[in-house]
PDB file of N, CA and C in Angstrom:
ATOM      1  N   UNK A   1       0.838  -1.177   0.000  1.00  0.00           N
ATOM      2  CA  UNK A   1       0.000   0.000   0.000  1.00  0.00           C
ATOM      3  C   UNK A   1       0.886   1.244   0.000  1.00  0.00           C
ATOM      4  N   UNK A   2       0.178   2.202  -0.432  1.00  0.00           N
ATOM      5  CA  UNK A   2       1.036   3.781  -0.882  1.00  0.00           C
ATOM      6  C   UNK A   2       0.522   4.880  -0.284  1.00  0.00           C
ATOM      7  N   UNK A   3       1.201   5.896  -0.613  1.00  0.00           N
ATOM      8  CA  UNK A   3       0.083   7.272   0.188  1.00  0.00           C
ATOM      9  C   UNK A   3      -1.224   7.066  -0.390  1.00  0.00           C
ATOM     10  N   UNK A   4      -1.973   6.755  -1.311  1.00  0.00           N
ATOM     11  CA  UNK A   4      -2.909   7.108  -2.011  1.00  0.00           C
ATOM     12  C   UNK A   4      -3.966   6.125  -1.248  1.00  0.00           C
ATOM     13  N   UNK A   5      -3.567   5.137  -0.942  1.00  0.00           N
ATOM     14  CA  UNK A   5      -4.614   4.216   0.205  1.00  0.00           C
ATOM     15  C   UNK A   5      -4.781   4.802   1.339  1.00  0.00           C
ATOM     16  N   UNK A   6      -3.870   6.097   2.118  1.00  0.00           N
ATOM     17  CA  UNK A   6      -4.265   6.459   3.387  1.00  0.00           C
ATOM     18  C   UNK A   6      -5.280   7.312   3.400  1.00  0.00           C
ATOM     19  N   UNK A   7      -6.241   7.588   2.404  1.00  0.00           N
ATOM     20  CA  UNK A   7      -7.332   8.317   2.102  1.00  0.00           C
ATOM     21  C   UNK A   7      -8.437   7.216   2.792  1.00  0.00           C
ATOM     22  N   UNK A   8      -7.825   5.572   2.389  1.00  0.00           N
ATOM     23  CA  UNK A   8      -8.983   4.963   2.929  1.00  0.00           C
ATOM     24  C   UNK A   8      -8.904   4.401   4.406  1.00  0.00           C
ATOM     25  N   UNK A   9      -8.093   5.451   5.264  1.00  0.00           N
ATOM     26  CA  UNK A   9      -8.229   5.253   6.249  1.00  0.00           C
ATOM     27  C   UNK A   9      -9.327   6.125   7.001  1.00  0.00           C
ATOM     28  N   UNK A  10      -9.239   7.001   6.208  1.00  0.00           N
ATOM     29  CA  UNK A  10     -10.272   8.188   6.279  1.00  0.00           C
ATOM     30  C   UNK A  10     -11.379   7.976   6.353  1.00  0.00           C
ATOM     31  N   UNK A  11     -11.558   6.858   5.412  1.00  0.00           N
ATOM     32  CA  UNK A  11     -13.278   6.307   5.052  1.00  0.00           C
ATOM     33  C   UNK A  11     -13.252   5.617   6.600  1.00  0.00           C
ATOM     34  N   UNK A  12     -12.377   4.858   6.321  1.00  0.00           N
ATOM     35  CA  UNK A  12     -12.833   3.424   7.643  1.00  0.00           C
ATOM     36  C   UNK A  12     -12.678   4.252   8.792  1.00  0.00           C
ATOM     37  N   UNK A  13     -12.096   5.438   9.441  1.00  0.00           N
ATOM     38  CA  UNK A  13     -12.670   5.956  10.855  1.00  0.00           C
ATOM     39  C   UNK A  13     -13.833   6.168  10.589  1.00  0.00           C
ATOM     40  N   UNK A  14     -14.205   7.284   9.960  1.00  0.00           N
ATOM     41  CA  UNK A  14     -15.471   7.430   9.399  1.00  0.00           C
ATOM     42  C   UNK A  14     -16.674   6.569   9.943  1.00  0.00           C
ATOM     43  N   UNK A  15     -16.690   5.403   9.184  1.00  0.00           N
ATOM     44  CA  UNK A  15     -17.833   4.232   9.465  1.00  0.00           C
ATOM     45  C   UNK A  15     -17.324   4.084  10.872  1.00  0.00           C
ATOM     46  N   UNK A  16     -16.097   3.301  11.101  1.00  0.00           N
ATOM     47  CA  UNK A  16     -16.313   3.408  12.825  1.00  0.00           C
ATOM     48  C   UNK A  16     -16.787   4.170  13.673  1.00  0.00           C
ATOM     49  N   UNK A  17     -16.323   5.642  13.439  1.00  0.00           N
ATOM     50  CA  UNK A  17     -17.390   6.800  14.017  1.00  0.00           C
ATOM     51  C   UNK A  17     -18.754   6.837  14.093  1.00  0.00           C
ATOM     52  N   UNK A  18     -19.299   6.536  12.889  1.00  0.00           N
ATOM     53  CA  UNK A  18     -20.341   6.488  12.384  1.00  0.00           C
ATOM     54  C   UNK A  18     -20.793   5.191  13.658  1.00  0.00           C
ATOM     55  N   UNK A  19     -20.419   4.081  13.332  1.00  0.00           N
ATOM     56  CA  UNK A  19     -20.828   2.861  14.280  1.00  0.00           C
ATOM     57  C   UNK A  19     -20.504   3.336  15.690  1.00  0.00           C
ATOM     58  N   UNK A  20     -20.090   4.062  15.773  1.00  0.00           N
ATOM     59  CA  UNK A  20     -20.192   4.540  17.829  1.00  0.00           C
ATOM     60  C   UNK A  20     -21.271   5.285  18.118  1.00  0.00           C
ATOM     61  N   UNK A  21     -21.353   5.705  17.339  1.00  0.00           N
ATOM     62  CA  UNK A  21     -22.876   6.994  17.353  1.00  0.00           C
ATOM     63  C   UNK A  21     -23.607   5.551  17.938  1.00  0.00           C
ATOM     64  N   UNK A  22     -23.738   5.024  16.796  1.00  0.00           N
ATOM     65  CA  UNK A  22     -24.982   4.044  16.806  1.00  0.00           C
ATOM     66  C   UNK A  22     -25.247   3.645  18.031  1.00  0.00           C
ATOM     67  N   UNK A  23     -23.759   3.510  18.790  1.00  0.00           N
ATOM     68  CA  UNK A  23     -24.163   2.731  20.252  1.00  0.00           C
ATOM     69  C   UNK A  23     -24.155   3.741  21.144  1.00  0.00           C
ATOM     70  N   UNK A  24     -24.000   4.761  21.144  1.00  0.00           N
ATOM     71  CA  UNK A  24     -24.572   5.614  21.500  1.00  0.00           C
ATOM     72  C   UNK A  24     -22.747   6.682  22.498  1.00  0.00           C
ATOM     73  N   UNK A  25     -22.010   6.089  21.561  1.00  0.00           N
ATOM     74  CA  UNK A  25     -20.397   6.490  22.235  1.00  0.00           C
ATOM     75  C   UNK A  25     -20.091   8.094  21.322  1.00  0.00           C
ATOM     76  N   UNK A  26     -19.076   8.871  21.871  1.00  0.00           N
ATOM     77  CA  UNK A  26     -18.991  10.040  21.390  1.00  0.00           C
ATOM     78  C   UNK A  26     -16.955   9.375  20.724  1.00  0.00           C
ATOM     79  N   UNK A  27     -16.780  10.398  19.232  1.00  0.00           N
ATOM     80  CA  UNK A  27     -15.378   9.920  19.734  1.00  0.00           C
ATOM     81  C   UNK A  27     -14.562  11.006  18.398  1.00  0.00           C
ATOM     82  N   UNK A  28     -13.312  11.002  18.345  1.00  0.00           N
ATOM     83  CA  UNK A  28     -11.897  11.991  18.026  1.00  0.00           C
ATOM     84  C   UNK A  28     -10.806  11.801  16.763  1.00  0.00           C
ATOM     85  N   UNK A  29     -10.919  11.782  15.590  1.00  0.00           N
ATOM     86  CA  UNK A  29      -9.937  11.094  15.379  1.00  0.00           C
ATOM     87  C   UNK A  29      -8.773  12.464  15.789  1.00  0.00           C
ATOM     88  N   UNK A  30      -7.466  11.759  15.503  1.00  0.00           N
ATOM     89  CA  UNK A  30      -6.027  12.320  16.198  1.00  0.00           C
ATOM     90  C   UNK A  30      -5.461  12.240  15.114  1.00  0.00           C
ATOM     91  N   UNK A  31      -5.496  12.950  13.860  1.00  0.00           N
ATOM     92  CA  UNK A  31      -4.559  12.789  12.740  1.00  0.00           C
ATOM     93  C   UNK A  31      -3.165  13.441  12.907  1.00  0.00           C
ATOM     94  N   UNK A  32      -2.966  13.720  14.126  1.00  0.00           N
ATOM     95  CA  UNK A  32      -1.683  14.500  14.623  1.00  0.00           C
ATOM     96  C   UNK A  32      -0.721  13.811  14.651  1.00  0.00           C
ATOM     97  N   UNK A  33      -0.808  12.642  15.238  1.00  0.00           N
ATOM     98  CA  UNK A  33       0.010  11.747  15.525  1.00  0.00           C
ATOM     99  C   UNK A  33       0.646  11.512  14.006  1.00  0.00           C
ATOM    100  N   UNK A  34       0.935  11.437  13.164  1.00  0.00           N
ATOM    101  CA  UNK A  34       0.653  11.148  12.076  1.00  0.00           C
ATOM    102  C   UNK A  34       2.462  12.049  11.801  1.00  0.00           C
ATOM    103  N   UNK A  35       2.522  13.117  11.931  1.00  0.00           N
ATOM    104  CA  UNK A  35       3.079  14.445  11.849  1.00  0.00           C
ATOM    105  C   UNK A  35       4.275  13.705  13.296  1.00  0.00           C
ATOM    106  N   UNK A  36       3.691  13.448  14.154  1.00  0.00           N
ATOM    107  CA  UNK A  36       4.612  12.806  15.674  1.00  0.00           C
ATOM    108  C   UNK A  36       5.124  11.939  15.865  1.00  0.00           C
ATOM    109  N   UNK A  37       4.863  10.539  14.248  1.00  0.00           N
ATOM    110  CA  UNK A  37       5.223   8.911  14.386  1.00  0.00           C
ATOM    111  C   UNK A  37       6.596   8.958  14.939  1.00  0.00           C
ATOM    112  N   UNK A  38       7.611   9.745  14.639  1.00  0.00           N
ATOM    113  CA  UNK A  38       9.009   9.349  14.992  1.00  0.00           C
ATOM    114  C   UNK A  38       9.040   9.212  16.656  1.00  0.00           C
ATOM    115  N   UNK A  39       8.333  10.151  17.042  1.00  0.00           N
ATOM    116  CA  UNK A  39       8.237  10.413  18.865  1.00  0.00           C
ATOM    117  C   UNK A  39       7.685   9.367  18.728  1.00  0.00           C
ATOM    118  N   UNK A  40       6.787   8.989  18.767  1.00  0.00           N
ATOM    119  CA  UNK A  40       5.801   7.471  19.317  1.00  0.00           C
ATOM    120  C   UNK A  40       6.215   6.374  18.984  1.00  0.00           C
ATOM    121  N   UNK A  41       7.192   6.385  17.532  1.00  0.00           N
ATOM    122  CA  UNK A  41       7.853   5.441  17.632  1.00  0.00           C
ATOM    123  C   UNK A  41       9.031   4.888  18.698  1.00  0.00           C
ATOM    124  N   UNK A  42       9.440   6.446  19.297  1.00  0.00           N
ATOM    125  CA  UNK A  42      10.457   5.601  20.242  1.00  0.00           C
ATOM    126  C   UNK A  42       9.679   5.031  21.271  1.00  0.00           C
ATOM    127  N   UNK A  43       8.685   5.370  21.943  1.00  0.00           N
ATOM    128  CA  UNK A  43       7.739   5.164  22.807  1.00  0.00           C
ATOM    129  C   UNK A  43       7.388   3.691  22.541  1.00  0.00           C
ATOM    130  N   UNK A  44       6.913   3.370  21.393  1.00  0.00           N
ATOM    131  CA  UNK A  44       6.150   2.239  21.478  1.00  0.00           C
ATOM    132  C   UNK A  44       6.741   1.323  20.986  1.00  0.00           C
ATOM    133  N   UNK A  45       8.028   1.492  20.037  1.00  0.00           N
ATOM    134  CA  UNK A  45       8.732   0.528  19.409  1.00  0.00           C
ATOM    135  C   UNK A  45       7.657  -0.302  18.218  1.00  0.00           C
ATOM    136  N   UNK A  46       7.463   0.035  17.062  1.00  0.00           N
ATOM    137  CA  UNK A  46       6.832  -0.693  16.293  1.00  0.00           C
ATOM    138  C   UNK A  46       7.070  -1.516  15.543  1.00  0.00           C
ATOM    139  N   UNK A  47       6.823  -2.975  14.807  1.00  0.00           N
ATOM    140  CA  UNK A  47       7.370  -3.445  13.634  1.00  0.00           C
ATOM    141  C   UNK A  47       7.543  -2.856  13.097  1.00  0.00           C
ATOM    142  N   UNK A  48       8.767  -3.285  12.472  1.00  0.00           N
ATOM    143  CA  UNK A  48       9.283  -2.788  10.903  1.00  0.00           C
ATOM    144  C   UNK A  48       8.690  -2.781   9.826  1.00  0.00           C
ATOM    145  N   UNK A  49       8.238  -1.609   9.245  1.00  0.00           N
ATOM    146  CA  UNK A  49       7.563  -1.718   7.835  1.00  0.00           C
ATOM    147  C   UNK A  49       6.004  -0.752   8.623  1.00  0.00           C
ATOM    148  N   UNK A  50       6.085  -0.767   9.729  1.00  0.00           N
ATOM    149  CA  UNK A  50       4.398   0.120  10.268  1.00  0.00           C
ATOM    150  C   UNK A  50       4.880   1.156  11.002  1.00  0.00           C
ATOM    151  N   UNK A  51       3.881   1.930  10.792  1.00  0.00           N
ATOM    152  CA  UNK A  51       3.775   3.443  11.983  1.00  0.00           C
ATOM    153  C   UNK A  51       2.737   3.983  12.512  1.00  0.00           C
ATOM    154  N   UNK A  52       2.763   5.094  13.272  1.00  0.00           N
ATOM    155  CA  UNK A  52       1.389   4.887  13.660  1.00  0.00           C
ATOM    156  C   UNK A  52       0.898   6.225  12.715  1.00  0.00           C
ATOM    157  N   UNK A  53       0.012   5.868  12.344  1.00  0.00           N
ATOM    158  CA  UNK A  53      -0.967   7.100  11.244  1.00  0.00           C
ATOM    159  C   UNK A  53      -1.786   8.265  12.436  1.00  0.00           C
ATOM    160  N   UNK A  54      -2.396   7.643  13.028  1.00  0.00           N
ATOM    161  CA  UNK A  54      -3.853   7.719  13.867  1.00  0.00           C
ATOM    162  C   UNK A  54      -3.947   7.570  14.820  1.00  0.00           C
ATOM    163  N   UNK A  55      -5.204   8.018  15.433  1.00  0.00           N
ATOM    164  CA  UNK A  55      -5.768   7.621  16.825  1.00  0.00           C
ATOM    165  C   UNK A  55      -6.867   7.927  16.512  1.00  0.00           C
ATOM    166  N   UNK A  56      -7.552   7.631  17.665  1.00  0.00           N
ATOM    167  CA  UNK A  56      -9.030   8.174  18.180  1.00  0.00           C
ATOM    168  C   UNK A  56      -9.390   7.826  19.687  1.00  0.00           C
ATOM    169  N   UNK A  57      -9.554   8.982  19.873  1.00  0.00           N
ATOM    170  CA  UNK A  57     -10.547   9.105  20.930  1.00  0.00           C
ATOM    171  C   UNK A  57     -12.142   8.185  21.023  1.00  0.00           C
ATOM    172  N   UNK A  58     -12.058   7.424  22.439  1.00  0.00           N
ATOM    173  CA  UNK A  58     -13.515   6.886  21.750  1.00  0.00           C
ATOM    174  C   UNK A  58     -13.909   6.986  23.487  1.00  0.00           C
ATOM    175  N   UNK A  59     -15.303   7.551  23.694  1.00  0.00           N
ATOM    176  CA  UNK A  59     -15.841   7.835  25.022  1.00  0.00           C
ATOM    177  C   UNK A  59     -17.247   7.831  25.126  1.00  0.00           C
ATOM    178  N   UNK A  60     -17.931   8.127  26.185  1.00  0.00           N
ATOM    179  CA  UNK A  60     -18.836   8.974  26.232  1.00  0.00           C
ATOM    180  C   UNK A  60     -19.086  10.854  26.489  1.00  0.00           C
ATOM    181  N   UNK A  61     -19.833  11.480  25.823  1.00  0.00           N
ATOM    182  CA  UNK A  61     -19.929  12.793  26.060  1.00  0.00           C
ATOM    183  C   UNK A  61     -20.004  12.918  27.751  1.00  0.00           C
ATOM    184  N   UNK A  62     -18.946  14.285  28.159  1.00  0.00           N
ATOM    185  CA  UNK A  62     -19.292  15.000  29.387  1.00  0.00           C
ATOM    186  C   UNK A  62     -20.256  15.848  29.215  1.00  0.00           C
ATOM    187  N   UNK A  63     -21.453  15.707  29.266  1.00  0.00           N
ATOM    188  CA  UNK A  63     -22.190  16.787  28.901  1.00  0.00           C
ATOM    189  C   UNK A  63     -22.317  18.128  30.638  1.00  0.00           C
ATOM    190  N   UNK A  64     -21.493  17.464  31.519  1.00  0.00           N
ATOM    191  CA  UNK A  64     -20.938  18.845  31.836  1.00  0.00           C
ATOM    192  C   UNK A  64     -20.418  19.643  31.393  1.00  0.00           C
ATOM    193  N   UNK A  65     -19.282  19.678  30.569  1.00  0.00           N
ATOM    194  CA  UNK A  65     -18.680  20.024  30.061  1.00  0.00           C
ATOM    195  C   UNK A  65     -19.020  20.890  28.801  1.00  0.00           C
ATOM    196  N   UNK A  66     -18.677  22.498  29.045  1.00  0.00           N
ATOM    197  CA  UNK A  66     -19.191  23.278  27.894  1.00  0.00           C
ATOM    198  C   UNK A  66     -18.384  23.886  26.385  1.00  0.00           C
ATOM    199  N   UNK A  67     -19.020  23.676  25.533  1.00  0.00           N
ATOM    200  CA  UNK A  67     -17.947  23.406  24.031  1.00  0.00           C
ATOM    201  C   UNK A  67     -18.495  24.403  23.287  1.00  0.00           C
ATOM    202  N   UNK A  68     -18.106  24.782  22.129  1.00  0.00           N
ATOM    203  CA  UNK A  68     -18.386  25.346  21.272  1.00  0.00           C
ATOM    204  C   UNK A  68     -18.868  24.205  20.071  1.00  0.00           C
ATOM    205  N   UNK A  69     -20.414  24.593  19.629  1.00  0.00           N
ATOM    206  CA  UNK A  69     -20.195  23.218  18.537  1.00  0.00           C
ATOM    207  C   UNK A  69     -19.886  24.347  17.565  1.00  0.00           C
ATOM    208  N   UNK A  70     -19.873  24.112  16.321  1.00  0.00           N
ATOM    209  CA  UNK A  70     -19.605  24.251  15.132  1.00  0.00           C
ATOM    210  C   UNK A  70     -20.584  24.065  14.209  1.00  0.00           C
ATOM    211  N   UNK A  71     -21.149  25.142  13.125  1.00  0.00           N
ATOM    212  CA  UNK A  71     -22.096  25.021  12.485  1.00  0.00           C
ATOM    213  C   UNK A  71     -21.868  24.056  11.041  1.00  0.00           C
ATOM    214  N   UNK A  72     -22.137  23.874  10.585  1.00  0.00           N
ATOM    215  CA  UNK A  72     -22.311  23.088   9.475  1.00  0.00           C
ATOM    216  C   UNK A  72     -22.689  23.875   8.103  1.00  0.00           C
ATOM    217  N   UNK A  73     -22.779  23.534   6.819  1.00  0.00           N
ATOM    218  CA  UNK A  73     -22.625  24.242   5.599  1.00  0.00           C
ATOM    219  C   UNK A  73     -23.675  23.636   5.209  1.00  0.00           C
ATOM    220  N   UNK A  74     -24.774  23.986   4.652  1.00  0.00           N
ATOM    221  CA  UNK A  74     -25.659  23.395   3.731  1.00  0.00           C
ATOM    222  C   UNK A  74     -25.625  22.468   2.902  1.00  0.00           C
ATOM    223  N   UNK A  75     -26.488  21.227   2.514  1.00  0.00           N
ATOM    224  CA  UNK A  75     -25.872  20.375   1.644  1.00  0.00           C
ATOM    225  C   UNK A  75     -25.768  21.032  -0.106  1.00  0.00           C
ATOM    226  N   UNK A  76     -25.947  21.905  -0.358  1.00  0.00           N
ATOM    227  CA  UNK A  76     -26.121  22.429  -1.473  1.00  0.00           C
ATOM    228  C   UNK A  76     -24.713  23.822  -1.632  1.00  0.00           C
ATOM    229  N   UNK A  77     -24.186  23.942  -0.363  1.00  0.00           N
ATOM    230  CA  UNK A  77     -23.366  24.852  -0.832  1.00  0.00           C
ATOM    231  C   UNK A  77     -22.056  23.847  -0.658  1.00  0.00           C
ATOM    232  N   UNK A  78     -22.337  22.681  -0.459  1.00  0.00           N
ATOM    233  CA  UNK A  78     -20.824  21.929  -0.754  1.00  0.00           C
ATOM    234  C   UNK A  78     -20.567  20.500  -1.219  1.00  0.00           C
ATOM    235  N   UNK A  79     -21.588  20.148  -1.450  1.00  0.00           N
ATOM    236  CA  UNK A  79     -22.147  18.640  -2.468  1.00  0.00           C
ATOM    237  C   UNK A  79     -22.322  19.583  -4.167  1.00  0.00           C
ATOM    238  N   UNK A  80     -22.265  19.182  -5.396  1.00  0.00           N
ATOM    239  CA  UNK A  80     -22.474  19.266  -6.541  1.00  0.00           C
ATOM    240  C   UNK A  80     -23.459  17.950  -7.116  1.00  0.00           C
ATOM    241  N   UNK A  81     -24.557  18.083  -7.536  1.00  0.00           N
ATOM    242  CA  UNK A  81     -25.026  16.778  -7.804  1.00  0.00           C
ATOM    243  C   UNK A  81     -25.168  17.090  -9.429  1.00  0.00           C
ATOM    244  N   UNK A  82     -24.639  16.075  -9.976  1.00  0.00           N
ATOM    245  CA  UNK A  82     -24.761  15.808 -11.765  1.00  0.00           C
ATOM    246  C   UNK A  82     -25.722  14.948 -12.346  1.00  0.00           C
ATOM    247  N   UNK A  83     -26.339  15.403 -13.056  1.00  0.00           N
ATOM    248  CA  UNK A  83     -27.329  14.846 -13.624  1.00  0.00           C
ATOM    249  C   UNK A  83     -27.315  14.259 -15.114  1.00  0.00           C
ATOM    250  N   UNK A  84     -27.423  12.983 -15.638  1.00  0.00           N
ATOM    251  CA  UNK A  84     -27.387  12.684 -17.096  1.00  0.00           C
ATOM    252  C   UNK A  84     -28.130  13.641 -17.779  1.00  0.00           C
TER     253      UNK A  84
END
C-alpha cells in the first residue's frame, strides 16, 4: 500500500465513528500523531515496515462540560449533484 490508500483510512474511521454513534459512544480522530510517528515510535517501538498514522478518541460525552459546537454548511453549498 502507498500514500494514495491512506485516504482509505479516512473512510474506515469514518464508518467506525459512524458505528459509535450508533451505540450511542462520542469519539476523536487524532490525525496529529501522524506528523509525531518518529516520537511514538520511540515510545512504542513498532514493527518494521508500520507506523502509527492515527488515533481516536472513543468515550462517552461529558455533557458537563461546555464546548463550542460548530455550524455546518448546507448540503447544497458543498455537495455538486450531476445529472445525465
Amino acid at each position: 500500500m502507498g500514500l494514495p490508500q491512506w485516504a482509505d483510512v479516512g473512510m474506515y474511521l469514518q464508518t467506525v465513528m459512524l458505528l459509535l454513534r450508533a451505540e450511542g459512544l462520542h469519539s476523536c480522530p487524532q490525525m496529529a500523531w501522524s506528523v509525531h510517528r518518529r516520537t511514538v515510535a520511540e515510545v512504542l517501538s513498532p514493527p518494521d515496515g508500520l507506523i502509527l498514522f492515527c488515533g481516536m478518541s472513543i468515550g462517552f460525552e461529558d455533557v458537563t462540560v461546555g464546548y463550542a459546537r460548530t455550524g455546518r454548511a448546507p448540503l447544497d453549498e458543498t455537495v455538486t449533484f450531476v445529472e445525465d
